[in-house]
C-alpha atoms as a PDB file:
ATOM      1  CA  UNK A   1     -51.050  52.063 -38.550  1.00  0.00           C
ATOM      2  CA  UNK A   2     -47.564  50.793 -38.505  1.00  0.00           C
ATOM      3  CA  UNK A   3     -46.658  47.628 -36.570  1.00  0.00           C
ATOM      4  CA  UNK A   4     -43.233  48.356 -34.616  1.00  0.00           C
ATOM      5  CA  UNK A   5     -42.770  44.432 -33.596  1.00  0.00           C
ATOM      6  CA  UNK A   6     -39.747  42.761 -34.870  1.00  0.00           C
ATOM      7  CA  UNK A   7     -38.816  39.520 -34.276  1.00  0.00           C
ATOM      8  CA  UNK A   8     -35.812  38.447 -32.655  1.00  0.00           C
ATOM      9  CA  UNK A   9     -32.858  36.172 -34.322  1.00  0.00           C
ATOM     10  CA  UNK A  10     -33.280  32.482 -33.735  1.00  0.00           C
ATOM     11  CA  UNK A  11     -30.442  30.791 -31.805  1.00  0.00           C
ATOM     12  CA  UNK A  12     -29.402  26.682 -31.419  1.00  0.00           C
ATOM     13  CA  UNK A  13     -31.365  25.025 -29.361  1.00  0.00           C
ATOM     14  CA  UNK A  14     -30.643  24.477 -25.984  1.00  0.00           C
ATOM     15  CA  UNK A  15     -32.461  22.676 -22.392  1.00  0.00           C
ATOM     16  CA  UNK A  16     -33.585  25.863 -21.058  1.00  0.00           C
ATOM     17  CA  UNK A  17     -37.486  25.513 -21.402  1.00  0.00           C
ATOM     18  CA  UNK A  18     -37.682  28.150 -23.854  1.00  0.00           C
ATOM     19  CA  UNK A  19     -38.112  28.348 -27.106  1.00  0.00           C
ATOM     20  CA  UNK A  20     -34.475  29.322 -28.855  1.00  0.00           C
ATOM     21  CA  UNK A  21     -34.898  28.635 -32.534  1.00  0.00           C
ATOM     22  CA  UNK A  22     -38.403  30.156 -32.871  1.00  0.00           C
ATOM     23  CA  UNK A  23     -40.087  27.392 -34.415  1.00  0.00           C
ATOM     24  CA  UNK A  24     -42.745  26.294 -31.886  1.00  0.00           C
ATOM     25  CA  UNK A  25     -41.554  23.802 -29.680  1.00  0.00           C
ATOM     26  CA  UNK A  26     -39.579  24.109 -26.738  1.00  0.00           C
ATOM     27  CA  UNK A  27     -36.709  22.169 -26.228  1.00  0.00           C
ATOM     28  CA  UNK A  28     -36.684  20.221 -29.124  1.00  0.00           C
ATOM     29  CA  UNK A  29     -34.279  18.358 -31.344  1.00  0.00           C
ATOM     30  CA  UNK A  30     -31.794  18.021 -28.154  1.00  0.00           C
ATOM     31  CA  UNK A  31     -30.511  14.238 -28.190  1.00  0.00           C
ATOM     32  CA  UNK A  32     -30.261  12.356 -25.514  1.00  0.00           C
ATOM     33  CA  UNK A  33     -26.641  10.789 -24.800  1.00  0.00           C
ATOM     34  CA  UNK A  34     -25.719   7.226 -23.292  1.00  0.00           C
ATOM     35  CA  UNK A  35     -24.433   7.339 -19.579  1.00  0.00           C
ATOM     36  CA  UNK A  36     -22.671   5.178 -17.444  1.00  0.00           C
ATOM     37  CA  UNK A  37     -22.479   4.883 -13.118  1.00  0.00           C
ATOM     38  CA  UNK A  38     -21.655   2.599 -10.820  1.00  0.00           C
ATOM     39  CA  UNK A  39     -18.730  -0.012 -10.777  1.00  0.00           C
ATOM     40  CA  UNK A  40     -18.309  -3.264  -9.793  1.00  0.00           C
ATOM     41  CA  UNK A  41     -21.791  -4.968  -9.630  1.00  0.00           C
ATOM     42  CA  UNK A  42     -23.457  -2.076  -9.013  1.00  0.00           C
ATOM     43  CA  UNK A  43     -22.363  -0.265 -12.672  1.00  0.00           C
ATOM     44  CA  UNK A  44     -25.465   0.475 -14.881  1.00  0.00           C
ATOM     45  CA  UNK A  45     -26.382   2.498 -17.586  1.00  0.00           C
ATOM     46  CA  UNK A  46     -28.953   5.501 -18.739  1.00  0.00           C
ATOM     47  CA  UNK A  47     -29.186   8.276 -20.940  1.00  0.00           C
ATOM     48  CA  UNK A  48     -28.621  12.070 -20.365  1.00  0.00           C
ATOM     49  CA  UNK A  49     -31.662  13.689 -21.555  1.00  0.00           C
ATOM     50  CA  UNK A  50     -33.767  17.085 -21.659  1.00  0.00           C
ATOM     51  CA  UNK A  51     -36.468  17.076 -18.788  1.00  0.00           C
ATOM     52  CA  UNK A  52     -38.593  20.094 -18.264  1.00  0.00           C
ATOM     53  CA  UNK A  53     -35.957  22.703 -19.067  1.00  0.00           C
ATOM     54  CA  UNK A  54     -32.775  20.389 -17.512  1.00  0.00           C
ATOM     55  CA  UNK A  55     -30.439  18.190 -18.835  1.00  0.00           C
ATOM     56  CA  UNK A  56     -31.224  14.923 -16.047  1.00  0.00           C
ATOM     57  CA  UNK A  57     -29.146  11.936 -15.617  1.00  0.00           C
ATOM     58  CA  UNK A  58     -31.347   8.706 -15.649  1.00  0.00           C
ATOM     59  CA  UNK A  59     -28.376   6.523 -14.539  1.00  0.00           C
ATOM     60  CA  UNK A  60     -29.426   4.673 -11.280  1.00  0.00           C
ATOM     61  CA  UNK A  61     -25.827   2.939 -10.009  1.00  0.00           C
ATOM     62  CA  UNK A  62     -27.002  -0.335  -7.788  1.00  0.00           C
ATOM     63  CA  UNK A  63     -26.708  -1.596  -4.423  1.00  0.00           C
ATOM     64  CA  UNK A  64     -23.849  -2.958  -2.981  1.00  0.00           C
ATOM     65  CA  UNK A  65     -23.518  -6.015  -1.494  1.00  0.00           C
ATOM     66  CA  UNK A  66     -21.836  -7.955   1.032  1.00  0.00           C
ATOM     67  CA  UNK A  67     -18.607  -9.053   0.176  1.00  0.00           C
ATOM     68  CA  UNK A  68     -16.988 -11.541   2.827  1.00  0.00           C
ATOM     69  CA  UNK A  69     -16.484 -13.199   5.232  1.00  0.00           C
ATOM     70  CA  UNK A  70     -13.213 -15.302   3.963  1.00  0.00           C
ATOM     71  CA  UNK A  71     -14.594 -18.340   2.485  1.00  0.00           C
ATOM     72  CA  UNK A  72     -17.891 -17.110   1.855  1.00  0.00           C
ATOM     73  CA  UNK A  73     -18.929 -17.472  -2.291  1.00  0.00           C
ATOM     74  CA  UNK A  74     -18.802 -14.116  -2.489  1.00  0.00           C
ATOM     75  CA  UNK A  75     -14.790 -14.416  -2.289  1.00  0.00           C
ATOM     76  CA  UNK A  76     -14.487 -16.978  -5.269  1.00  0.00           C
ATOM     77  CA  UNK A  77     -16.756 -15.319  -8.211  1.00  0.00           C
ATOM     78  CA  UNK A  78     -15.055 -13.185  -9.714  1.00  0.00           C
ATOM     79  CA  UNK A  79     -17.221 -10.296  -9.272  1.00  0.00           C
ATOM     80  CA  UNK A  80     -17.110  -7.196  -7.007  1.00  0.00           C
ATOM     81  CA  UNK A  81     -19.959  -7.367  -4.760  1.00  0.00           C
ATOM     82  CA  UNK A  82     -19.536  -4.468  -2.635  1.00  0.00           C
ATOM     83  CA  UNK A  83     -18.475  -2.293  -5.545  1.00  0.00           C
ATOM     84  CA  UNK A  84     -15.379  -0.872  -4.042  1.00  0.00           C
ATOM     85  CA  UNK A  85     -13.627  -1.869  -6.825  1.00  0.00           C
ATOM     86  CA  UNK A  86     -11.566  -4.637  -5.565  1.00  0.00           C
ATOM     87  CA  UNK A  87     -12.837  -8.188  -6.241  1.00  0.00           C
ATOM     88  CA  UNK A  88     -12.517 -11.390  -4.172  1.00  0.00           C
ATOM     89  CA  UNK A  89      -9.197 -12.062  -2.384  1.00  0.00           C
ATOM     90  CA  UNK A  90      -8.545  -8.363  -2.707  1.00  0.00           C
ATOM     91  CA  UNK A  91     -11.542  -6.746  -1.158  1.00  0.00           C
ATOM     92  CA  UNK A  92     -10.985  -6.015   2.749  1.00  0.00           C
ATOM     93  CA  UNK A  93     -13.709  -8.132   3.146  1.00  0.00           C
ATOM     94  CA  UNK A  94     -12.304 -11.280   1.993  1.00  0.00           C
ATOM     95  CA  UNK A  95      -8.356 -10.621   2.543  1.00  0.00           C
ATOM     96  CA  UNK A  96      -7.458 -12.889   5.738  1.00  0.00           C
ATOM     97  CA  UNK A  97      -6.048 -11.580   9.242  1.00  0.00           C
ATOM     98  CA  UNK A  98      -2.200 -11.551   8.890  1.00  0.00           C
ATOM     99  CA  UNK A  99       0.543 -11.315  10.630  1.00  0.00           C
ATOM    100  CA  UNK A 100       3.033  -8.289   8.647  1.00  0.00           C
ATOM    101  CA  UNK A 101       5.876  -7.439  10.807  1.00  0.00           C
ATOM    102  CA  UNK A 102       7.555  -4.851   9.195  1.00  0.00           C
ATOM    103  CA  UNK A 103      11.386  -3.552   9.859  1.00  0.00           C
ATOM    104  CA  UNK A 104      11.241  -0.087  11.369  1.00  0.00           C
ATOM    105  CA  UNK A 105      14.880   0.383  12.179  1.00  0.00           C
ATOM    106  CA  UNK A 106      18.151  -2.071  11.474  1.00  0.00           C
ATOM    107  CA  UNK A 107      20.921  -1.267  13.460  1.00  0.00           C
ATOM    108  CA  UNK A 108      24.715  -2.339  13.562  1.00  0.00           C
ATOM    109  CA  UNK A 109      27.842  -1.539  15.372  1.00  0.00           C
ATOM    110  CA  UNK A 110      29.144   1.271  12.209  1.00  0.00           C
ATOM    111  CA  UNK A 111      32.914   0.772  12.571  1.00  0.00           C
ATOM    112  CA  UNK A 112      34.923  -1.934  14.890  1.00  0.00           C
ATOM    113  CA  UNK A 113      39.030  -2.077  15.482  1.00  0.00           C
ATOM    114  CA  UNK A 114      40.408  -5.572  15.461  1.00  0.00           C
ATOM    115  CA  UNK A 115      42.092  -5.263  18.858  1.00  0.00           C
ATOM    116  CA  UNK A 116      44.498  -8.188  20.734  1.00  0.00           C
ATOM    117  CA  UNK A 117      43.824  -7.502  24.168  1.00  0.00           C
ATOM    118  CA  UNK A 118      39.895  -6.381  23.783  1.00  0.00           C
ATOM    119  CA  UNK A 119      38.555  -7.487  21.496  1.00  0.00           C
ATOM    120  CA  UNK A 120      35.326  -5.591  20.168  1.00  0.00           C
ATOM    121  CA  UNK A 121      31.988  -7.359  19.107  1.00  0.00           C
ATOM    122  CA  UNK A 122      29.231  -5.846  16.320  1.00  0.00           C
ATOM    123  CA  UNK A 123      25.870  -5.036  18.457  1.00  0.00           C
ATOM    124  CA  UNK A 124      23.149  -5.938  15.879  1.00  0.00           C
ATOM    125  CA  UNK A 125      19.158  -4.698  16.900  1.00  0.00           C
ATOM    126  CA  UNK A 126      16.118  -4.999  14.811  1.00  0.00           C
ATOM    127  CA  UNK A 127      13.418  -2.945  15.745  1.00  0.00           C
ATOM    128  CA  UNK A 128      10.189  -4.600  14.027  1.00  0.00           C
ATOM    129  CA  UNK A 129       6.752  -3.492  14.281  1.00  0.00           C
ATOM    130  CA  UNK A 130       3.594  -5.436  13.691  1.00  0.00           C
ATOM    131  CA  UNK A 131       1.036  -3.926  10.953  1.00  0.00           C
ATOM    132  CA  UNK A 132      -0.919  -7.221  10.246  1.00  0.00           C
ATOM    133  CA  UNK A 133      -4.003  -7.663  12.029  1.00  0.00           C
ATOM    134  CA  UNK A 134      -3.111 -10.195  14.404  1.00  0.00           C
ATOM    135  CA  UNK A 135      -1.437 -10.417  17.629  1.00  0.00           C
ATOM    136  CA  UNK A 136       1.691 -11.270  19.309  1.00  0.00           C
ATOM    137  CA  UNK A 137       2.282 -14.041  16.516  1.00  0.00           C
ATOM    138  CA  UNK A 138       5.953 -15.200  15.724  1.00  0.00           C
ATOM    139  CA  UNK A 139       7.304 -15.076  12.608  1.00  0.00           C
ATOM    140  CA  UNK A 140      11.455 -15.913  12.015  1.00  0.00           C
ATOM    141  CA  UNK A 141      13.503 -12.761  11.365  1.00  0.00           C
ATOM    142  CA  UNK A 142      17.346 -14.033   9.869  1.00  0.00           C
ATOM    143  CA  UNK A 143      20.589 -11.792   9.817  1.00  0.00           C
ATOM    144  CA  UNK A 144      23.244 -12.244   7.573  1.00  0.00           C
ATOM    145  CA  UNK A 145      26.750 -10.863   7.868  1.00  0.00           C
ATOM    146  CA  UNK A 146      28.881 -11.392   4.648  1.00  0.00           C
ATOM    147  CA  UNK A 147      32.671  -9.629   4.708  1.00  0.00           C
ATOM    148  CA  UNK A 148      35.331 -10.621   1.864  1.00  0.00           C
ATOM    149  CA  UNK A 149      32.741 -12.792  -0.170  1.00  0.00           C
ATOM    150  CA  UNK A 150      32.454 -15.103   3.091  1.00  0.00           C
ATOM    151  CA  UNK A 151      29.224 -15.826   5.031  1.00  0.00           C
ATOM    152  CA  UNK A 152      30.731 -14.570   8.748  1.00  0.00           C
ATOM    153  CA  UNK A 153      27.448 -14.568  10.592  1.00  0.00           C
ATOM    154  CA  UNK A 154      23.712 -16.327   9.922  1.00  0.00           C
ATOM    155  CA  UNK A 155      21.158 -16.092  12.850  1.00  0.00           C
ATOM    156  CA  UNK A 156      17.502 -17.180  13.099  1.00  0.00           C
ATOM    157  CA  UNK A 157      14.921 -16.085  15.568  1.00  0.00           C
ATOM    158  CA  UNK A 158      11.541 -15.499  16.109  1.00  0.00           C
ATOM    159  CA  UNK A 159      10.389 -11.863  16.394  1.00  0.00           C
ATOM    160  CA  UNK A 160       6.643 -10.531  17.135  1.00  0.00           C
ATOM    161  CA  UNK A 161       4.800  -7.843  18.316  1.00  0.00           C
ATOM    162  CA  UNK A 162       1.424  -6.518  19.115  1.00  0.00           C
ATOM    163  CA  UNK A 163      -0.692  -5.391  16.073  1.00  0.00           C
ATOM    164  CA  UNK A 164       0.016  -1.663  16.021  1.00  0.00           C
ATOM    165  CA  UNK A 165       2.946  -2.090  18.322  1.00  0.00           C
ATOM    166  CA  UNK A 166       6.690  -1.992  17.816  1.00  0.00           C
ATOM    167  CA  UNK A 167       9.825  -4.371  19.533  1.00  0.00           C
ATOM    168  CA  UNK A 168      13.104  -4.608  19.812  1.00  0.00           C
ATOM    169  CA  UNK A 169      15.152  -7.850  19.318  1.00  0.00           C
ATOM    170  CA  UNK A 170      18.844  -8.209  19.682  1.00  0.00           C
ATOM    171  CA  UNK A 171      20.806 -10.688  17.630  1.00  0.00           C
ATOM    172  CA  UNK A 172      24.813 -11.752  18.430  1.00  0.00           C
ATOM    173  CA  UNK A 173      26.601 -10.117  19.386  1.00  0.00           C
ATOM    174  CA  UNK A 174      29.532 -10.790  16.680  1.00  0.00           C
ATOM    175  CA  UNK A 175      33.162 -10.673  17.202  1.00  0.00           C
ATOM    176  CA  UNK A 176      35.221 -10.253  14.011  1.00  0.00           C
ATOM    177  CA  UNK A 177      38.353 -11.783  13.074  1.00  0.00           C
ATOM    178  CA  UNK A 178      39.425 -10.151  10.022  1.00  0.00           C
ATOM    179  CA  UNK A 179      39.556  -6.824   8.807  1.00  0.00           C
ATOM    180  CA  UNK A 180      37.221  -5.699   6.138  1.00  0.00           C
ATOM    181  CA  UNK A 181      33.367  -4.253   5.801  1.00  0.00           C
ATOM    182  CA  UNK A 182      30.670  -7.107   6.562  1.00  0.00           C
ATOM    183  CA  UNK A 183      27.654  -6.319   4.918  1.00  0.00           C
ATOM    184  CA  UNK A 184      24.338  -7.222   7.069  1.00  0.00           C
ATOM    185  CA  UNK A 185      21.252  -8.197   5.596  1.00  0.00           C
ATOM    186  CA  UNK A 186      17.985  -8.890   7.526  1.00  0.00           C
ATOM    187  CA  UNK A 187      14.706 -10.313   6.662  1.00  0.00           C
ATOM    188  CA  UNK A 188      11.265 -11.638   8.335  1.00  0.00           C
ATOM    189  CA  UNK A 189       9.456 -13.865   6.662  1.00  0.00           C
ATOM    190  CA  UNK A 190       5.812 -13.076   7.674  1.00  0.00           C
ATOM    191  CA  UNK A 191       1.704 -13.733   5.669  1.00  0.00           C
ATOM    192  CA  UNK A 192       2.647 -10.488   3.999  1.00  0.00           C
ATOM    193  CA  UNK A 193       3.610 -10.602  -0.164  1.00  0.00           C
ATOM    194  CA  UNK A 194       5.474  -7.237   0.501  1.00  0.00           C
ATOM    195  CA  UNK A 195       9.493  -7.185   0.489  1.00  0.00           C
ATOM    196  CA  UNK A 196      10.743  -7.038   4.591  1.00  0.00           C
ATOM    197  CA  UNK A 197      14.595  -6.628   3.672  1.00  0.00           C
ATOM    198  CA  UNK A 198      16.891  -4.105   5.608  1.00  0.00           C
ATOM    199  CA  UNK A 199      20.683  -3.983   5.153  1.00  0.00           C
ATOM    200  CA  UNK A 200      23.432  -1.855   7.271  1.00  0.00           C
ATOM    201  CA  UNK A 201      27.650  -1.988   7.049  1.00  0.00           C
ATOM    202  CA  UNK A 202      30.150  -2.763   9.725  1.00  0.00           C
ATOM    203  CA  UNK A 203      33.493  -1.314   8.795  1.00  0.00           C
ATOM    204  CA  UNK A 204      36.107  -3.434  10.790  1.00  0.00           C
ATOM    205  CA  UNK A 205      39.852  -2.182  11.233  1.00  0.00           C
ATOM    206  CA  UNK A 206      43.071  -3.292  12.370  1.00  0.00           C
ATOM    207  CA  UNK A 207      44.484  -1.661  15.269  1.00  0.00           C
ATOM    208  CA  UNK A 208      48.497  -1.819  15.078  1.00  0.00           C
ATOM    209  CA  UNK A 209      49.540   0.084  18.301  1.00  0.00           C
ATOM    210  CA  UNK A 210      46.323  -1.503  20.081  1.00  0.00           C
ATOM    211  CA  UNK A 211      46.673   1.547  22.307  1.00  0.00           C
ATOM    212  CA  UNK A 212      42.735   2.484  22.408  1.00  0.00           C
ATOM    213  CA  UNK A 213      39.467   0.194  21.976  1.00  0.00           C
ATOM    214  CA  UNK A 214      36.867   1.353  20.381  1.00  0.00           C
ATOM    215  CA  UNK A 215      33.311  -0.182  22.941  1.00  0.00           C
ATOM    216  CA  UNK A 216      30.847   1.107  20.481  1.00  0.00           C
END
């Protein structure tokens, strides 16, 4: 009698629920590995590990928690509650309404002829919209014209609009006396850390025959 049976080649290990290297045991000698999920408070830890022919994940992240209202403790400690992974005065939760009117569009008369007879002023508009998250609050908005290293212009007024919501505000107008570029600058100084600067050039010209005006 003459056994034709042979026995297949062994082979590594691996979390199948078999048997690979032949030696009894299924799924053995397969280490488990450390695992990490989760952030803020809610990061935890486990171990990836061979169950029933699967590699499982025992890692259980936590719960998130409230984080807010501004003032509350939960805006102070230093920990990140809702695990969103910003913490305290940087979570939405915590960050107070603001007002952050924003410069959309700064606009300026481009080019101006000095002119005897008619004379021509710079038309200066600021179009500023509101993306804070309250209303119709004022906040001072300041334009600065600067030609030949002298300060020519310097105005101050309070600009708003309704969250969402653009407006348009007129400064001036400005009536040159010298030719040369002025150099605008304008600003609003609102709750917001972010950088509301917007610049624009008047070029301003003599006009020797003072034949034509220029009404831009």
């Amino acid at each position: 009698m003459v056994d034709s049976c042979v026995a297949g080649s062994p082979s590594a290990e691996i979390c199948d629920g078999k048997d690979n290297d032949c030696d009894g045991v299924v799924d053995d000698g397969i280490a488990s590995t450390p695992t990490t999920c989760g952030i803020g408070e809610c990061a935890s830890t486990g171990t990836l590990s061979c169950v029933a022919g699967s590699m499982v994940n025992s890692c259980v992240a936590g719960t998130p928690q409230t984080e807010g209202p501004p003032g509350d403790a939960t805006c102070s400690d230093g920990k990140d509650n809702d695990c969103d992974g910003a913490t305290d005065i940087s979570d939405s939760g915590c960050a107070l309404a603001a007002i952050d009117l924003d410069i959309t569009k700064f606009q300026v008369t481009k080019e101006v002829e000095l002119e005897k007879k008619h004379p021509v002023s710079v038309q200066i508009k600021l179009l500023v919209k509101n993306n804070g998250t309250l209303n119709s609050q004022a906040r001072p908005a300041t334009v600065i014209g600067m030609q030949n290293g002298v300060q020519v212009f310097a105005q101050t007024k309070q600009v708003s609009a309704p969250v969402g919501e653009q407006r348009l505000f007129k400064f001036g107008p400005y009536t040159p006396t010298a030719p040369g570029k002025i150099m605008w600058t304008a600003t609003i100084a609102d709750d917001n850390p972010d950088v509301d600067k917007a610049t624009a050039v008047t070029k301003v010209t003599i006009d020797d025959d003072d034949d034509h005006h220029d009404d831009d």
